[in-house]
C-alpha atoms as a PDB file:
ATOM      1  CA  UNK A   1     -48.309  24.503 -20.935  1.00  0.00           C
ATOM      2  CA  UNK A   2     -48.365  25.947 -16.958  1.00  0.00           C
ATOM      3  CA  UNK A   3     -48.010  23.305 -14.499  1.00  0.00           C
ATOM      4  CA  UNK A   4     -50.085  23.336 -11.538  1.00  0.00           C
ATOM      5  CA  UNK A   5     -49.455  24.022  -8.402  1.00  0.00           C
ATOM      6  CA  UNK A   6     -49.882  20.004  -7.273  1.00  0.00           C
ATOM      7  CA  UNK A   7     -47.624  19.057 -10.339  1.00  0.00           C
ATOM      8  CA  UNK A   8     -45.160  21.249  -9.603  1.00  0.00           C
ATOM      9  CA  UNK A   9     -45.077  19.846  -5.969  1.00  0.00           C
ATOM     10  CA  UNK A  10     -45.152  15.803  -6.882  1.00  0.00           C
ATOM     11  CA  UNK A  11     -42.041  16.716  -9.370  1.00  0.00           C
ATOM     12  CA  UNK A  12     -39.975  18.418  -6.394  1.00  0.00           C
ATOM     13  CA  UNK A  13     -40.702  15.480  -4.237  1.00  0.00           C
ATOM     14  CA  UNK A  14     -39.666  12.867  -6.762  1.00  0.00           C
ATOM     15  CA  UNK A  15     -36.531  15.118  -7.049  1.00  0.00           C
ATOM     16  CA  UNK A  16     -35.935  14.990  -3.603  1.00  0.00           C
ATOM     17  CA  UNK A  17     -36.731  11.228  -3.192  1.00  0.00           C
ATOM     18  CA  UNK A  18     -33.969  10.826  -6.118  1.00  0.00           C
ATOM     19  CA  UNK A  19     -31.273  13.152  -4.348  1.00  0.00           C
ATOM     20  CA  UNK A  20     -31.435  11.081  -1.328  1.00  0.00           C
ATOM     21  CA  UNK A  21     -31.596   7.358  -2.333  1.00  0.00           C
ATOM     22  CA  UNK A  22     -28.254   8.832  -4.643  1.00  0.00           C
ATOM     23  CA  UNK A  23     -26.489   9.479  -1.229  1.00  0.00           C
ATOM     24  CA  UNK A  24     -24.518   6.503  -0.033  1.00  0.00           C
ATOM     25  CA  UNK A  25     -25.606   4.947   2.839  1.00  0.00           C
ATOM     26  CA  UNK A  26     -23.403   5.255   6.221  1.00  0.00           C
ATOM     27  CA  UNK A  27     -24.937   3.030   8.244  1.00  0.00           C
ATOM     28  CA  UNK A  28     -21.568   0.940   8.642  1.00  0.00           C
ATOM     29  CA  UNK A  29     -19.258   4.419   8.677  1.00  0.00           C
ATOM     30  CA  UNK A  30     -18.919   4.366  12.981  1.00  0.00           C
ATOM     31  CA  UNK A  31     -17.663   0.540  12.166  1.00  0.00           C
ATOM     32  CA  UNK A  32     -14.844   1.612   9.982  1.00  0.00           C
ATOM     33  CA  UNK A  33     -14.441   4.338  12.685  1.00  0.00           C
ATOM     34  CA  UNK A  34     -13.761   2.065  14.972  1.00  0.00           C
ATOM     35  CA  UNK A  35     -11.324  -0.459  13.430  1.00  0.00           C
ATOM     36  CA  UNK A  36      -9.078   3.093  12.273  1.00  0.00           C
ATOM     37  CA  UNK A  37      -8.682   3.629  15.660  1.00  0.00           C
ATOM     38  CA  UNK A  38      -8.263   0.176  17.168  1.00  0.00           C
ATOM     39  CA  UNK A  39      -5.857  -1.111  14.614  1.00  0.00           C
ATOM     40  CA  UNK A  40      -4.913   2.356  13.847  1.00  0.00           C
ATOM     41  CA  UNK A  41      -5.006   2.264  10.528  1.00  0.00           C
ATOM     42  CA  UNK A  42      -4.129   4.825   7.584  1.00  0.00           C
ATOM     43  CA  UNK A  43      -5.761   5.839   4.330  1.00  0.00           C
ATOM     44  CA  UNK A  44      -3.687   2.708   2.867  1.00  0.00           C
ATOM     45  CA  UNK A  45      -6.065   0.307   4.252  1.00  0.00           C
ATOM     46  CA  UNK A  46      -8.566   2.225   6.554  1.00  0.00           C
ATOM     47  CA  UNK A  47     -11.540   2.639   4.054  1.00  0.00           C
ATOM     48  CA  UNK A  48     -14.583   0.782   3.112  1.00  0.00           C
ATOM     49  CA  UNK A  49     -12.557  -1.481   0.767  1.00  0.00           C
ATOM     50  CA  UNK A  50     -11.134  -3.085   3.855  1.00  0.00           C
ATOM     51  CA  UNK A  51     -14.435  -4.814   4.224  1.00  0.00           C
ATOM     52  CA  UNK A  52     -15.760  -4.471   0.892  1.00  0.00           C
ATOM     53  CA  UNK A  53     -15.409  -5.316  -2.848  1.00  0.00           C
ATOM     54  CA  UNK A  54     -16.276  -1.964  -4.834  1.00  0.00           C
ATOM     55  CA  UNK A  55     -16.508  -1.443  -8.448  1.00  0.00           C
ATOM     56  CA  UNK A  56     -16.709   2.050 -10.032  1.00  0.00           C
ATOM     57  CA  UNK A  57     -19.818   3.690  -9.605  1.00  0.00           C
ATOM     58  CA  UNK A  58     -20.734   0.985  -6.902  1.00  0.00           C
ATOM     59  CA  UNK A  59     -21.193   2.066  -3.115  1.00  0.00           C
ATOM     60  CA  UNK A  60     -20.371  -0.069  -0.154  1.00  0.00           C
ATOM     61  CA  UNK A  61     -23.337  -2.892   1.104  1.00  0.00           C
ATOM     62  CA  UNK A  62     -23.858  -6.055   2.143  1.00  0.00           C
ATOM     63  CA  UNK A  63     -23.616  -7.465  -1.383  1.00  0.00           C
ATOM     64  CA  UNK A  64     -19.800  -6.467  -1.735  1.00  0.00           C
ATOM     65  CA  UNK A  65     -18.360  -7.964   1.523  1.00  0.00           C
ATOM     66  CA  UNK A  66     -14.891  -8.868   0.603  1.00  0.00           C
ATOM     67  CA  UNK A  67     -14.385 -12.252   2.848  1.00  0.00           C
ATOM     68  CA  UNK A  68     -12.499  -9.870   5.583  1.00  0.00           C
ATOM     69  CA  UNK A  69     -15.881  -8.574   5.766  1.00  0.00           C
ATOM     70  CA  UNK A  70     -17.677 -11.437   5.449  1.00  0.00           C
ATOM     71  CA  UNK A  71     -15.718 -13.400   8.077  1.00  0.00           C
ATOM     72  CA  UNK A  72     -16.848 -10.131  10.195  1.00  0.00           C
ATOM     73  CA  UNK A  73     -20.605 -10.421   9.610  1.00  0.00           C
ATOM     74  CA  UNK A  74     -20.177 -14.180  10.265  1.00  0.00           C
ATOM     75  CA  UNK A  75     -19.216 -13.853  13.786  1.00  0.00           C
ATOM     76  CA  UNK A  76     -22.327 -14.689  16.143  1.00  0.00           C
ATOM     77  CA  UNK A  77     -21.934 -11.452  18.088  1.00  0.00           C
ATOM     78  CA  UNK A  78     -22.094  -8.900  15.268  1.00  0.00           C
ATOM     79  CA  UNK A  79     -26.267 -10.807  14.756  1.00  0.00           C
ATOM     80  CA  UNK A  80     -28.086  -7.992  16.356  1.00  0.00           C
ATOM     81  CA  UNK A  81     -26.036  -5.199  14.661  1.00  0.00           C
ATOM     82  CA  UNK A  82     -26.549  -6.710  10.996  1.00  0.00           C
ATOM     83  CA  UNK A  83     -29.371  -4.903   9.138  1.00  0.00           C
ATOM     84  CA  UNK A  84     -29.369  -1.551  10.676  1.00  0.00           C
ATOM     85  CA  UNK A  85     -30.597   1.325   8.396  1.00  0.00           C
ATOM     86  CA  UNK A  86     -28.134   4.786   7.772  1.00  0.00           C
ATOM     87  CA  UNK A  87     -30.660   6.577  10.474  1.00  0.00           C
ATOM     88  CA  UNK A  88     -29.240   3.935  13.477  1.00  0.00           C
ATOM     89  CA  UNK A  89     -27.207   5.065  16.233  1.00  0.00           C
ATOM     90  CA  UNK A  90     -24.523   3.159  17.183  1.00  0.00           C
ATOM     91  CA  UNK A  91     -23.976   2.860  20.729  1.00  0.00           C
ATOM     92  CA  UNK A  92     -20.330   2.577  22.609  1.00  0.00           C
ATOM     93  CA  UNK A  93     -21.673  -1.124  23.278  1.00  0.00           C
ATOM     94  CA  UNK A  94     -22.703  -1.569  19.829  1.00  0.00           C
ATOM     95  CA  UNK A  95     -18.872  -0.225  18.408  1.00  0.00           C
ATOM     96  CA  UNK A  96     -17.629  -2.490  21.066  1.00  0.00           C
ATOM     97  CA  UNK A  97     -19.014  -5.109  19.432  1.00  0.00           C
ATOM     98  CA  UNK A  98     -16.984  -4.773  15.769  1.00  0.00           C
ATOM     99  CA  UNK A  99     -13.980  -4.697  17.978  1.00  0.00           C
ATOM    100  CA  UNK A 100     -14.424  -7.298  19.334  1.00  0.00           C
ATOM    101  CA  UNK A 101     -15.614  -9.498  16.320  1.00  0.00           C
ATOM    102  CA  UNK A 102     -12.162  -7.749  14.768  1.00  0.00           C
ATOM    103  CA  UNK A 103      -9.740  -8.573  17.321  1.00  0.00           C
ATOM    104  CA  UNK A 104     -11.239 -12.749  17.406  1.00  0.00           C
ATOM    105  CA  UNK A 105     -10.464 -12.990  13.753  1.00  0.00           C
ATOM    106  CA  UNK A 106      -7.076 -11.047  14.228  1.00  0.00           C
ATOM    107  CA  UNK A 107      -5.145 -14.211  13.593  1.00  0.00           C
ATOM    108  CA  UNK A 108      -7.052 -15.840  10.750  1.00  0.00           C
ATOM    109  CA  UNK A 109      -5.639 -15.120   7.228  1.00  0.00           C
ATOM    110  CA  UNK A 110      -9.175 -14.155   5.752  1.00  0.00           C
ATOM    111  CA  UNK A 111      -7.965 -13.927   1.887  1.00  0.00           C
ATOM    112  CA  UNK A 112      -5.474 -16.939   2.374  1.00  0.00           C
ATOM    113  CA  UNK A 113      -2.187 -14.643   0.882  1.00  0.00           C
ATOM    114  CA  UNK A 114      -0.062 -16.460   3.855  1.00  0.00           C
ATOM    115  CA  UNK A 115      -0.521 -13.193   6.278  1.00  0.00           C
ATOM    116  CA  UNK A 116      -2.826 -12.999   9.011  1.00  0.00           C
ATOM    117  CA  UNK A 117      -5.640 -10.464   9.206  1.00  0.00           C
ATOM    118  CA  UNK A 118      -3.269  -8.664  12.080  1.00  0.00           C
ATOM    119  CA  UNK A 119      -0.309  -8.680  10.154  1.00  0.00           C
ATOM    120  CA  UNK A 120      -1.984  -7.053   7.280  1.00  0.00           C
ATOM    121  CA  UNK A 121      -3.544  -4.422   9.114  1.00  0.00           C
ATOM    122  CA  UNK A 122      -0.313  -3.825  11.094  1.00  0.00           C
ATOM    123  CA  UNK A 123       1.573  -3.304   7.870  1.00  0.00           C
ATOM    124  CA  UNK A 124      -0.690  -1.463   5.766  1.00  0.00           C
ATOM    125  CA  UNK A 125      -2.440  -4.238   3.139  1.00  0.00           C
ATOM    126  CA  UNK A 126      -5.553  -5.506   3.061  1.00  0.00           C
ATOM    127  CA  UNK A 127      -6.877  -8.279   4.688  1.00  0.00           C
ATOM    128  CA  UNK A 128      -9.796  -9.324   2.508  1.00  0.00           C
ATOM    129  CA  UNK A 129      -7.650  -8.730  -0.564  1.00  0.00           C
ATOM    130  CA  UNK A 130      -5.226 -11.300  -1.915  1.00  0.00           C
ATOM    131  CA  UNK A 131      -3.141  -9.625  -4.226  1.00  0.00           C
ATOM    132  CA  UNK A 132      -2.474  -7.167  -1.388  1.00  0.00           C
ATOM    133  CA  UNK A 133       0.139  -8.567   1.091  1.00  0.00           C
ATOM    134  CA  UNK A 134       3.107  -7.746   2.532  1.00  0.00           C
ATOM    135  CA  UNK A 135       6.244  -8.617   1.477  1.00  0.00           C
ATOM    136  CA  UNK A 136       8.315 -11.836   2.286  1.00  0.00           C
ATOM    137  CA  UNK A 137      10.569  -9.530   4.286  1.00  0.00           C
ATOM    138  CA  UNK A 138       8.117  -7.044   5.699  1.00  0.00           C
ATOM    139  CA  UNK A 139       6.297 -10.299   6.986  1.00  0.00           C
ATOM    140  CA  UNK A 140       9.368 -11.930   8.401  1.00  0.00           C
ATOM    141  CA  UNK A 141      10.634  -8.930   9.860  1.00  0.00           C
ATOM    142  CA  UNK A 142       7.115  -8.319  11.785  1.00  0.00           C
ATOM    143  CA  UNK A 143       7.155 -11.581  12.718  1.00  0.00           C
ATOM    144  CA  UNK A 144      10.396 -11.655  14.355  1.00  0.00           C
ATOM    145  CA  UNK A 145       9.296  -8.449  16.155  1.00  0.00           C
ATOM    146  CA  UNK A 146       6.014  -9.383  17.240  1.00  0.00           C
ATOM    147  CA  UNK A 147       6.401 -13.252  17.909  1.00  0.00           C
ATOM    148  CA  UNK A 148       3.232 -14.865  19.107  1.00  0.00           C
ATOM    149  CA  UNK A 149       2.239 -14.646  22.330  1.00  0.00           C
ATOM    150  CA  UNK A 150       1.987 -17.564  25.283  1.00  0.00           C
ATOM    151  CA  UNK A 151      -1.031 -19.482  24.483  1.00  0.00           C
ATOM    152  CA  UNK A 152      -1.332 -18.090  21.056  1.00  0.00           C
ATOM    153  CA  UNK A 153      -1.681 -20.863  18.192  1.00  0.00           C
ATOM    154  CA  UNK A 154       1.622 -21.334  16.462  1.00  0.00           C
ATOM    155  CA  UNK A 155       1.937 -22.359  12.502  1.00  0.00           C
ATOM    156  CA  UNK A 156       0.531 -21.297   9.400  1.00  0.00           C
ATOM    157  CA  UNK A 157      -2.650 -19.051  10.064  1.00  0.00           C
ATOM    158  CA  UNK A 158      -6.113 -20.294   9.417  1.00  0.00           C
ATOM    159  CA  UNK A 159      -7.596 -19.726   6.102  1.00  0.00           C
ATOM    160  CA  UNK A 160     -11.151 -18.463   5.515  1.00  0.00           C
ATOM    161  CA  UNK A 161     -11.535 -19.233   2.331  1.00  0.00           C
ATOM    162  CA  UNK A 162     -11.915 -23.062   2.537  1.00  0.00           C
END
């Protein structure tokens, strides 16, 4: 049996619709951009599982915010950037804007492991991950090295999971 012409065509379209909903989405790639370079961060802890949960076979979105991520969406600020489809351009302002939502949550201990979002990302574990923390002596040692600064709140570091 021939297909026609209009067959043929509605078949390679389908196709093509398939191909690209099968491509991940990148909307959020210029915020993971950013945060590399701010915190400048490694392939250790510089990927999308920095913000997100994934599973096999599972690509990053809003439904697998790890709570580093979450606590990140949360902020008032990042409002107008949530939503945004792959095709959005990101402006300077707009990347300025993850930085900044970043750097205010800096000393909160998102996954409540006893080391503050900073620390984590300073020393190569994951933030919204609670089995991934630094050691007792990496921690102490960065903390004797980089003691708080004047004005900075002193004791244990807030926890985002409560």
């Amino acid at each position: 049996m021939k297909l026609k012409h209009v067959e043929m065509i509605a078949i390679g379209c389908a196709c093509g619709l398939v191909l690209v909903l099968s491509i991940p989405s990148l909307a959020q790639k210029p915020f993971n951009e950013r945060i590399r370079k701010h915190y400048e961060l490694d392939k250790r802890n510089g990927q999308c599982n920095l913000c997100h949960e994934i599973k096999p076979k599972e690509e990053p979105s809003r439904k697998n915010l790890n709570v580093y991520g979450k606590a990140l969406q949360a902020d008032p600020t990042m409002k107008p950037l949530l939503g945004k489809d792959g095709d959005f351009k990101f402006t300077p302002a707009d990347l300025d804007v993850i930085e900044k939502a970043a750097v205010k949550i800096d000393d909160v201990d998102s996954d409540g492991d006893g080391a503050t979002n900073k620390e984590e990302l300073d020393l190569g574990t994951m933030p919204g991950d609670p089995k991934s923390t630094p050691t007792k002596a990496e921690l102490a040692k960065y903390r004797k090295d980089h003691p708080p600064k004047a004005g900075a709140a002193s004791g244990p570091a807030k926890d985002m999971k409560k």
